[in-house]
PDB file of N, CA and C in Angstrom:
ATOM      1  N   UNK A   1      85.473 101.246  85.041  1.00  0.00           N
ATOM      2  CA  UNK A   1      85.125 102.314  85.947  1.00  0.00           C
ATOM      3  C   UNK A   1      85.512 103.638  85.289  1.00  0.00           C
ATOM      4  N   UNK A   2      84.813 103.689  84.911  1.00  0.00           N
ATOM      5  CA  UNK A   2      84.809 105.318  83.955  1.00  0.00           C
ATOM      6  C   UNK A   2      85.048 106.754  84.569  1.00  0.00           C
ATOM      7  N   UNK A   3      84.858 107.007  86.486  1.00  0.00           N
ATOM      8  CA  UNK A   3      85.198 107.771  87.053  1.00  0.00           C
ATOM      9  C   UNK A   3      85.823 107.557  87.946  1.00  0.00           C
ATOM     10  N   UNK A   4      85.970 108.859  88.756  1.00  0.00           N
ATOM     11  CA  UNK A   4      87.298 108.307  89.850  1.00  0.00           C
ATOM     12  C   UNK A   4      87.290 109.396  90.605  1.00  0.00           C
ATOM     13  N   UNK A   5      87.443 109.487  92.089  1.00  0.00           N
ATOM     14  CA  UNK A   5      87.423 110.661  92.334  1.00  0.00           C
ATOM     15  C   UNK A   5      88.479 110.320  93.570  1.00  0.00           C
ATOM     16  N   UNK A   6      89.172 111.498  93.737  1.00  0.00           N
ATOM     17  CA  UNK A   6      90.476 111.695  94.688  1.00  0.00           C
ATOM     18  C   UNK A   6      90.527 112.635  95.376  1.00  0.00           C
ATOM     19  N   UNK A   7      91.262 112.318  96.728  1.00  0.00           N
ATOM     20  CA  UNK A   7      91.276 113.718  97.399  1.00  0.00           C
ATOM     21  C   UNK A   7      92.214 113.731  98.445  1.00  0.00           C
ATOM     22  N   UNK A   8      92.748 114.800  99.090  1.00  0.00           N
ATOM     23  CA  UNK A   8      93.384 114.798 100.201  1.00  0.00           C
ATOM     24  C   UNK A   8      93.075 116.195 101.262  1.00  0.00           C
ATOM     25  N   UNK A   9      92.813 116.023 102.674  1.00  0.00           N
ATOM     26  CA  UNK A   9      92.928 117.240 103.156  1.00  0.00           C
ATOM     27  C   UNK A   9      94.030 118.378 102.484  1.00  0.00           C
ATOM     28  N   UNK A  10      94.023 119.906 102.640  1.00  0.00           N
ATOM     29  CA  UNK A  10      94.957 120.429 102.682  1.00  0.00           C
ATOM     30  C   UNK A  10      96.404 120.413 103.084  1.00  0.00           C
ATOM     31  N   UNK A  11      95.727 120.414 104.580  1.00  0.00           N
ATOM     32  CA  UNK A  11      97.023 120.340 105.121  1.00  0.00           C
ATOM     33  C   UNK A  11      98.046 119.015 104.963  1.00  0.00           C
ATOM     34  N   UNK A  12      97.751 117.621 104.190  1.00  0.00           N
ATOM     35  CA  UNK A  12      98.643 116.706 104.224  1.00  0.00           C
ATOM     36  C   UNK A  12      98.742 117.005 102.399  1.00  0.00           C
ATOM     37  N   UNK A  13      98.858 117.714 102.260  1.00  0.00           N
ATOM     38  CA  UNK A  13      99.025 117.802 100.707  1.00  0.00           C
ATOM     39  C   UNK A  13     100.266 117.276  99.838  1.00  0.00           C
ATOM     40  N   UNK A  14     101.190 116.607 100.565  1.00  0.00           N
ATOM     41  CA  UNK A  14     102.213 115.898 100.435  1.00  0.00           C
ATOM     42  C   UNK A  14     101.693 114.349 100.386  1.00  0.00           C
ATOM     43  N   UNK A  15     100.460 114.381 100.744  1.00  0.00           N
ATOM     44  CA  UNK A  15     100.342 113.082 101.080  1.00  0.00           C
ATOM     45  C   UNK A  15      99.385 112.570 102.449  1.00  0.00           C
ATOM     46  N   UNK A  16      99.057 111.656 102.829  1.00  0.00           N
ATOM     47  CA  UNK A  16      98.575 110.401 101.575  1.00  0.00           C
ATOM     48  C   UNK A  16      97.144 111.182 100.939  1.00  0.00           C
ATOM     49  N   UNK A  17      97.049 110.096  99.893  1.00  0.00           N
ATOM     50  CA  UNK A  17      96.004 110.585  99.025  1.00  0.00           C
ATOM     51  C   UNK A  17      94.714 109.241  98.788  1.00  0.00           C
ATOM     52  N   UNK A  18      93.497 109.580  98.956  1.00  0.00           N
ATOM     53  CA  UNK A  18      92.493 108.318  99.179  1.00  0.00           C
ATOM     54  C   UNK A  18      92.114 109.117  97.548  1.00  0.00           C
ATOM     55  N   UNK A  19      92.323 107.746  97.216  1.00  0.00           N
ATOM     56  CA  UNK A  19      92.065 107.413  95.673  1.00  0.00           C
ATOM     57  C   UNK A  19      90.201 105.993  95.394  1.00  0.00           C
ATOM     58  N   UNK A  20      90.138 105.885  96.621  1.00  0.00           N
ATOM     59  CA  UNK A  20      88.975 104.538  96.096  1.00  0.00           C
ATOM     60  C   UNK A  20      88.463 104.422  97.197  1.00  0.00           C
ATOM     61  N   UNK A  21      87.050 103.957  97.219  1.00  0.00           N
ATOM     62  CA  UNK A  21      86.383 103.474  98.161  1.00  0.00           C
ATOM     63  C   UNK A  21      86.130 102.062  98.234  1.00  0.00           C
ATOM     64  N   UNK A  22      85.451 101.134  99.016  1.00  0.00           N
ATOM     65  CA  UNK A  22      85.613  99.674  99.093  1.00  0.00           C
ATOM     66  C   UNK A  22      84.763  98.758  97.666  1.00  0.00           C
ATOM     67  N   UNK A  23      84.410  99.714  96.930  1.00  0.00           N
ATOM     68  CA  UNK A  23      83.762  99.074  95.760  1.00  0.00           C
ATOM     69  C   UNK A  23      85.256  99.225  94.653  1.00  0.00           C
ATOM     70  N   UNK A  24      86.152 100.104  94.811  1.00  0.00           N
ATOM     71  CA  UNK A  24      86.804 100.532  93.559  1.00  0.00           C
ATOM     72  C   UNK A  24      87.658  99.245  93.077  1.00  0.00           C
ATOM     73  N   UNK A  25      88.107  99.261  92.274  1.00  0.00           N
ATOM     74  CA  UNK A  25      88.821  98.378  91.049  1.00  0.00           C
ATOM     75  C   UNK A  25      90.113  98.177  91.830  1.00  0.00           C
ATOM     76  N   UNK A  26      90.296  96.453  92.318  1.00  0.00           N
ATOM     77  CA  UNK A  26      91.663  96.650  92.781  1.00  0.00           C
ATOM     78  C   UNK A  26      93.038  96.537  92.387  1.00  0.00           C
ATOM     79  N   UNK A  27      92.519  96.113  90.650  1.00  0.00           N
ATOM     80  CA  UNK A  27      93.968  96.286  89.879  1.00  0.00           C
ATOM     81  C   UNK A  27      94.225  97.582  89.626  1.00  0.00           C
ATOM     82  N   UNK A  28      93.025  98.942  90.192  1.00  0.00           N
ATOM     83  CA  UNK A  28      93.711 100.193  89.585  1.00  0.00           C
ATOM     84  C   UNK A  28      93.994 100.941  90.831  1.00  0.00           C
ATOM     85  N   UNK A  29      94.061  99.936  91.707  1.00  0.00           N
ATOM     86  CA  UNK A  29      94.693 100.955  92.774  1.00  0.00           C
ATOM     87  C   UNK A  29      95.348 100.427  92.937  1.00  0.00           C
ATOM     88  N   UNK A  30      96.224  98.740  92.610  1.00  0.00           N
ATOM     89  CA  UNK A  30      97.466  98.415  92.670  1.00  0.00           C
ATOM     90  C   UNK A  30      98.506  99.292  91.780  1.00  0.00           C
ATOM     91  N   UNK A  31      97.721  99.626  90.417  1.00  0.00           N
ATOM     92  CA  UNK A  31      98.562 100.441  89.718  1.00  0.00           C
ATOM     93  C   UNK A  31      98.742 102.082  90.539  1.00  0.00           C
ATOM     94  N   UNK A  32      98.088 102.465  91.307  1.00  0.00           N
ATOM     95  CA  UNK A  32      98.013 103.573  92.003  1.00  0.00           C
ATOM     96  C   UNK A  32      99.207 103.277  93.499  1.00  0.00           C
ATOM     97  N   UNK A  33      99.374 102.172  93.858  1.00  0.00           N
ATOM     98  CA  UNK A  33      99.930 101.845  94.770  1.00  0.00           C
ATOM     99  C   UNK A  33      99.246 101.811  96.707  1.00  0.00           C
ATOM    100  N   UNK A  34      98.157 101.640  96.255  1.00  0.00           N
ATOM    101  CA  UNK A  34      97.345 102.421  97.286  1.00  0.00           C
ATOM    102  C   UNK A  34      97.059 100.844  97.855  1.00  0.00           C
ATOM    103  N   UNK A  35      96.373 101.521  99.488  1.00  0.00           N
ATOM    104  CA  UNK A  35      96.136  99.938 100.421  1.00  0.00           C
ATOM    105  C   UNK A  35      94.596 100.417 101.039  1.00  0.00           C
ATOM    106  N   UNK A  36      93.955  99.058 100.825  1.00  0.00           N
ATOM    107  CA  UNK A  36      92.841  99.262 101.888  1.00  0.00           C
ATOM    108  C   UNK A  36      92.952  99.386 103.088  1.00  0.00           C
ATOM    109  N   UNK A  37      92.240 100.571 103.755  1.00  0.00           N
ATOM    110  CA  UNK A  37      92.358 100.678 104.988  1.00  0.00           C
ATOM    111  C   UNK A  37      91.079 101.240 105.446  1.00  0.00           C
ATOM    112  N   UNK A  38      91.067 101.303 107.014  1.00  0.00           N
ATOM    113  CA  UNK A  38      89.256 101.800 107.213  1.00  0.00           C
ATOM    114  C   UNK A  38      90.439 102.958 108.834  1.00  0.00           C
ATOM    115  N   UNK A  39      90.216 103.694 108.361  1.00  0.00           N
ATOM    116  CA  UNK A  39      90.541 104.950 109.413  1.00  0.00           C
ATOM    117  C   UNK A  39      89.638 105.418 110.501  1.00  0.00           C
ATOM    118  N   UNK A  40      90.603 105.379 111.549  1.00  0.00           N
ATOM    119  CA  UNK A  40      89.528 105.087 113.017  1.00  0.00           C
ATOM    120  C   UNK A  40      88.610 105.983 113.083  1.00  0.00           C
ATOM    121  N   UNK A  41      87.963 105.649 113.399  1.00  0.00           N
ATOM    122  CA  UNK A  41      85.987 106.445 113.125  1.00  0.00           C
ATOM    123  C   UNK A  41      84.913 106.088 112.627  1.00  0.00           C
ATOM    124  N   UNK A  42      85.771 105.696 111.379  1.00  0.00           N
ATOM    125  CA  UNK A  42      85.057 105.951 110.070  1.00  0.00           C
ATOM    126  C   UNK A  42      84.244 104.611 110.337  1.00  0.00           C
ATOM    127  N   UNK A  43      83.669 103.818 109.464  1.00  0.00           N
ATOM    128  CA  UNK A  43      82.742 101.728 109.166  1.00  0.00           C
ATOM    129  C   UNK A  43      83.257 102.070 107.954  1.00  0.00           C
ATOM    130  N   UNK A  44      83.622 102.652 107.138  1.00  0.00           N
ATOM    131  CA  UNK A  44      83.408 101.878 105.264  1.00  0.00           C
ATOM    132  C   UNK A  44      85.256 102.218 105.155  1.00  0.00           C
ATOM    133  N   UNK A  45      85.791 101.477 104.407  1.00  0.00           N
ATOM    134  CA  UNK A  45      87.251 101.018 103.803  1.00  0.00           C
ATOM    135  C   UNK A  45      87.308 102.360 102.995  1.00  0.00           C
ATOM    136  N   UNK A  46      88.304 102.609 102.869  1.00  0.00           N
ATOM    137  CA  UNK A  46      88.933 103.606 101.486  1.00  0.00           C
ATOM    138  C   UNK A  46      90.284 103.111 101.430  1.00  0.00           C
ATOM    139  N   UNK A  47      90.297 103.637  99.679  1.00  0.00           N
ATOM    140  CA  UNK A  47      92.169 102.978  98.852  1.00  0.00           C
ATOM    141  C   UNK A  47      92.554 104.025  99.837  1.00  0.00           C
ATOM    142  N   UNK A  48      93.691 103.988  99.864  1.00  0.00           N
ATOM    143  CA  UNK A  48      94.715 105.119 100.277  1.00  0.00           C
ATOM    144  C   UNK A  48      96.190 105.600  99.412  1.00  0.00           C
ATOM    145  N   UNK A  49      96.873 105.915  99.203  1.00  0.00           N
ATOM    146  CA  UNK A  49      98.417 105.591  98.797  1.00  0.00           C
ATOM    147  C   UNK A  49      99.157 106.767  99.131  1.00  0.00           C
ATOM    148  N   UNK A  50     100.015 107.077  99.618  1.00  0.00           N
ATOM    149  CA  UNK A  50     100.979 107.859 100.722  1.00  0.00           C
ATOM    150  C   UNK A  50     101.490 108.669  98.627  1.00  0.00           C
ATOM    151  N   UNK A  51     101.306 108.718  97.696  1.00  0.00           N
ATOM    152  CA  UNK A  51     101.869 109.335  96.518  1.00  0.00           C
ATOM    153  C   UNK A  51     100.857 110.931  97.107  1.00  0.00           C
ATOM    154  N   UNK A  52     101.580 111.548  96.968  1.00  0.00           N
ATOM    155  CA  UNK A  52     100.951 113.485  96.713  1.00  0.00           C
ATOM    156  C   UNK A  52     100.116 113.388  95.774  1.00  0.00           C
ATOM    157  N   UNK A  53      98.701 113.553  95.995  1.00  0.00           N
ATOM    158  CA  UNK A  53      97.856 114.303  94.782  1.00  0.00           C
ATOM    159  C   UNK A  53      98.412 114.687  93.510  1.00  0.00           C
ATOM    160  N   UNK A  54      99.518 115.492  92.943  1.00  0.00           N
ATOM    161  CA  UNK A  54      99.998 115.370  91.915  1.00  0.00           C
ATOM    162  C   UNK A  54     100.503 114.258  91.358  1.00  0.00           C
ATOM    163  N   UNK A  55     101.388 113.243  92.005  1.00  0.00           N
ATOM    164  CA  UNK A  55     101.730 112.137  91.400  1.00  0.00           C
ATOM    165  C   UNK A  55     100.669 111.423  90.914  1.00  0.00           C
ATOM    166  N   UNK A  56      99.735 110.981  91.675  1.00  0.00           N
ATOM    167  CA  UNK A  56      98.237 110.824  91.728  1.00  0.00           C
ATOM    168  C   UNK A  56      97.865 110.827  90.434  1.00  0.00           C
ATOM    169  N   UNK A  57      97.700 112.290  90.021  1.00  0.00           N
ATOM    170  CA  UNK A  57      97.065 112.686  89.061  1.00  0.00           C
ATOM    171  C   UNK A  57      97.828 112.519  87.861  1.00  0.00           C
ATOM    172  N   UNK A  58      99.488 112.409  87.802  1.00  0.00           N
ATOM    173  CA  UNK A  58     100.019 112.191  86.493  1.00  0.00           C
ATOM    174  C   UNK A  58      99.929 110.726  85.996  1.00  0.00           C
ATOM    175  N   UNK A  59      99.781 109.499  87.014  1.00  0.00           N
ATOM    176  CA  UNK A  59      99.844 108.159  87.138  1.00  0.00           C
ATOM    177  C   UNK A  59      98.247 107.605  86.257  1.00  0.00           C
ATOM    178  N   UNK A  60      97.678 108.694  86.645  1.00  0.00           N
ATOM    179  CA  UNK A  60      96.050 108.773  86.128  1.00  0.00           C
ATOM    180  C   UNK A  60      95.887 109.372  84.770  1.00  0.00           C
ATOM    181  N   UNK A  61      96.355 110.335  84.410  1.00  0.00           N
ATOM    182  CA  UNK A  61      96.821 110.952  83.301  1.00  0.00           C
ATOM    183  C   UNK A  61      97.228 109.713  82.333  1.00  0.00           C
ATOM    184  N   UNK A  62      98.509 109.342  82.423  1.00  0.00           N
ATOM    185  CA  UNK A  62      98.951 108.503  82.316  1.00  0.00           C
ATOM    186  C   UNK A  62      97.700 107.167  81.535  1.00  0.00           C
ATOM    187  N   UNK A  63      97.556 107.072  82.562  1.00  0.00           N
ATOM    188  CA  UNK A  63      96.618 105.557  82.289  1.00  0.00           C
ATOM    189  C   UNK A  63      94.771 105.879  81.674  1.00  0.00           C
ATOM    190  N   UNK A  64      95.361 107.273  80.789  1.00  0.00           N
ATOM    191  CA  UNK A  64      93.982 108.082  79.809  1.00  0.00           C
ATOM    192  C   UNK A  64      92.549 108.892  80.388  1.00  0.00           C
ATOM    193  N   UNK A  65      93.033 109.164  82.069  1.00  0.00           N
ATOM    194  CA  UNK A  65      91.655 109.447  82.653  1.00  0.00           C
ATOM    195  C   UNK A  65      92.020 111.386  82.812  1.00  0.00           C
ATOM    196  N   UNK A  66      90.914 111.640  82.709  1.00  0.00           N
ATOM    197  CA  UNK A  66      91.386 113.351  82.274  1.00  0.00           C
ATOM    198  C   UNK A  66      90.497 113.964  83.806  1.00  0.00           C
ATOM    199  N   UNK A  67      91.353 115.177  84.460  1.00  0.00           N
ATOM    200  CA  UNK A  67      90.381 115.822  85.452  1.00  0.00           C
ATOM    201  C   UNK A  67      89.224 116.706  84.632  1.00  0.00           C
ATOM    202  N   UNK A  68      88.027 116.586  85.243  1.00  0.00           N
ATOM    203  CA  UNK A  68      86.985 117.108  84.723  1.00  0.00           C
ATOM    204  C   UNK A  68      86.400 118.121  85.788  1.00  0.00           C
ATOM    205  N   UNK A  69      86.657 118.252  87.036  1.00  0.00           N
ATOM    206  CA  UNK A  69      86.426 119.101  87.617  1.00  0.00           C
ATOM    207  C   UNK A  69      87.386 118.806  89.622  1.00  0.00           C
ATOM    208  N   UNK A  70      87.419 119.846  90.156  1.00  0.00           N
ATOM    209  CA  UNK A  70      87.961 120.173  91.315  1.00  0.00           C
ATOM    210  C   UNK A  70      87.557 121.119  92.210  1.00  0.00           C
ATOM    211  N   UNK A  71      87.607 120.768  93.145  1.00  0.00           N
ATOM    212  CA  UNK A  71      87.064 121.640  94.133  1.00  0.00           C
ATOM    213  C   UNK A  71      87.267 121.433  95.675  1.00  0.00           C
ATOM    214  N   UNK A  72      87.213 122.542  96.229  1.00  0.00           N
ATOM    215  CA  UNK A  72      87.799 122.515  98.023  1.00  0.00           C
ATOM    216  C   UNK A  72      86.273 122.308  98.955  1.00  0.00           C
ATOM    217  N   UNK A  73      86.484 120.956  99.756  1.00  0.00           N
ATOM    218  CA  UNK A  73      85.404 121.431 100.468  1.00  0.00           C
ATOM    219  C   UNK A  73      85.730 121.028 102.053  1.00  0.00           C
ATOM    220  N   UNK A  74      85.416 122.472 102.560  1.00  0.00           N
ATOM    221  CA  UNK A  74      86.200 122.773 104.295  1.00  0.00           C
ATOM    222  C   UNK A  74      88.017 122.014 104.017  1.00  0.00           C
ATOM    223  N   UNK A  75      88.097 121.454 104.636  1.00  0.00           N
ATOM    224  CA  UNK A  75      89.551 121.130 104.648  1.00  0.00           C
ATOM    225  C   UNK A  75      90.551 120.334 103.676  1.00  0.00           C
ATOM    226  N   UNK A  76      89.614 120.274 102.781  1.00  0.00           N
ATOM    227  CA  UNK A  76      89.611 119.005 101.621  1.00  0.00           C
ATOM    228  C   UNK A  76      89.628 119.437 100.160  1.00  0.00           C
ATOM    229  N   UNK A  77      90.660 118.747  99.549  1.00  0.00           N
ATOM    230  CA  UNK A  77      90.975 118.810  97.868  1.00  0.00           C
ATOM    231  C   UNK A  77      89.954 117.738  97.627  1.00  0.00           C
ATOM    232  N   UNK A  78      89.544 117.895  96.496  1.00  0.00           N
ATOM    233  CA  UNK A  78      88.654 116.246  95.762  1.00  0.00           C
ATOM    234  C   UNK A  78      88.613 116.957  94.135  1.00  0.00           C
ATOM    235  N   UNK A  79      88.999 115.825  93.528  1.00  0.00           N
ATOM    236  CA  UNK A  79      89.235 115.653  92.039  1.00  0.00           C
ATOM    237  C   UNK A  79      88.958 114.612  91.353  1.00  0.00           C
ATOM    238  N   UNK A  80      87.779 115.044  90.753  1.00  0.00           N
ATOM    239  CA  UNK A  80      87.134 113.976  89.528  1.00  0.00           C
ATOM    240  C   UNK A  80      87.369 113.926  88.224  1.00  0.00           C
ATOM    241  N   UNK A  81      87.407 112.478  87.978  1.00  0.00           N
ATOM    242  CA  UNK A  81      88.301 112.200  87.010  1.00  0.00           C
ATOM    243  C   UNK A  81      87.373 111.257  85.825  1.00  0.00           C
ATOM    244  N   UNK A  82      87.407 111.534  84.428  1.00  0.00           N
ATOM    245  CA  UNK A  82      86.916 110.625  83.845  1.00  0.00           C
ATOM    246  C   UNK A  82      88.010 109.802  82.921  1.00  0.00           C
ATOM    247  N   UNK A  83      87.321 108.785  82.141  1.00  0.00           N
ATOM    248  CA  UNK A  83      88.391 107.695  81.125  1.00  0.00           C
ATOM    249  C   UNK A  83      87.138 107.269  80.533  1.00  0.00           C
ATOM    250  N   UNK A  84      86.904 107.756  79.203  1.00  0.00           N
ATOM    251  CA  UNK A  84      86.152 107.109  78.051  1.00  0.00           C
ATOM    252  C   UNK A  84      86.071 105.764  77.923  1.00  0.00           C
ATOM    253  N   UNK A  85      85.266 104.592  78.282  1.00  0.00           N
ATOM    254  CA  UNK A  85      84.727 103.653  78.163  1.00  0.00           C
ATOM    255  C   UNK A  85      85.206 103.011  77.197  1.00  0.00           C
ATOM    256  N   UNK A  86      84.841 103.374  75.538  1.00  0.00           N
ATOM    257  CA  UNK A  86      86.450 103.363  74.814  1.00  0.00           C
ATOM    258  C   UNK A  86      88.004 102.922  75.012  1.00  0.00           C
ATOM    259  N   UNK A  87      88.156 103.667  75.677  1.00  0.00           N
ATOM    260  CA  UNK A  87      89.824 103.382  75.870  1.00  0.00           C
ATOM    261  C   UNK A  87      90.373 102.837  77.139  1.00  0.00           C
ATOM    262  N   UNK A  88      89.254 102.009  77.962  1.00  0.00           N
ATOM    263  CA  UNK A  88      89.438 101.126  78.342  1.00  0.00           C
ATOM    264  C   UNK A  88      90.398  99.663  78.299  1.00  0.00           C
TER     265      UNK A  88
END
């Protein structure tokens, strides 16, 4: 999985942080620490993991995936992430 995209409202910017949706890789959101969950409203699952967006992102760092772009939309951080196919 060569991309990745993350995000958290503003205001919980401490946390939690939805890292995956119900297709994503579940050994890399065990390494993320994150749990499936489906949040009342919603029909489709997302990872979750209570780590702050920064931890997030160094854990990802970390494991060779680089941010490639960011952006706010209405109440919401989201950060996409790539990892060269390669270094897999």
């Amino acid at each position: 999985m060569p991309y990745l995209l993350i995000s958290t409202q503003i205001r919980l910017e401490c946390g939690p942080t939805i890292v995956g949706d119900s297709l994503s890789d579940p050994q890399l959101m065990a390494k993320l620490n994150a749990i499936k969950c489906t949040q009342m409203g919603n029909k489709f699952e997302e990872w979750r993991t209570d780590d702050c967006p920064r931890i997030v992102l160094d854990k990802l760092d970390g494991m060779g995936y680089t941010v490639i772009s960011m952006t706010g939309v209405g109440q919401t951080c989201c950060w996409t992430l790539y990892k060269p196919i390669d270094s897999q």
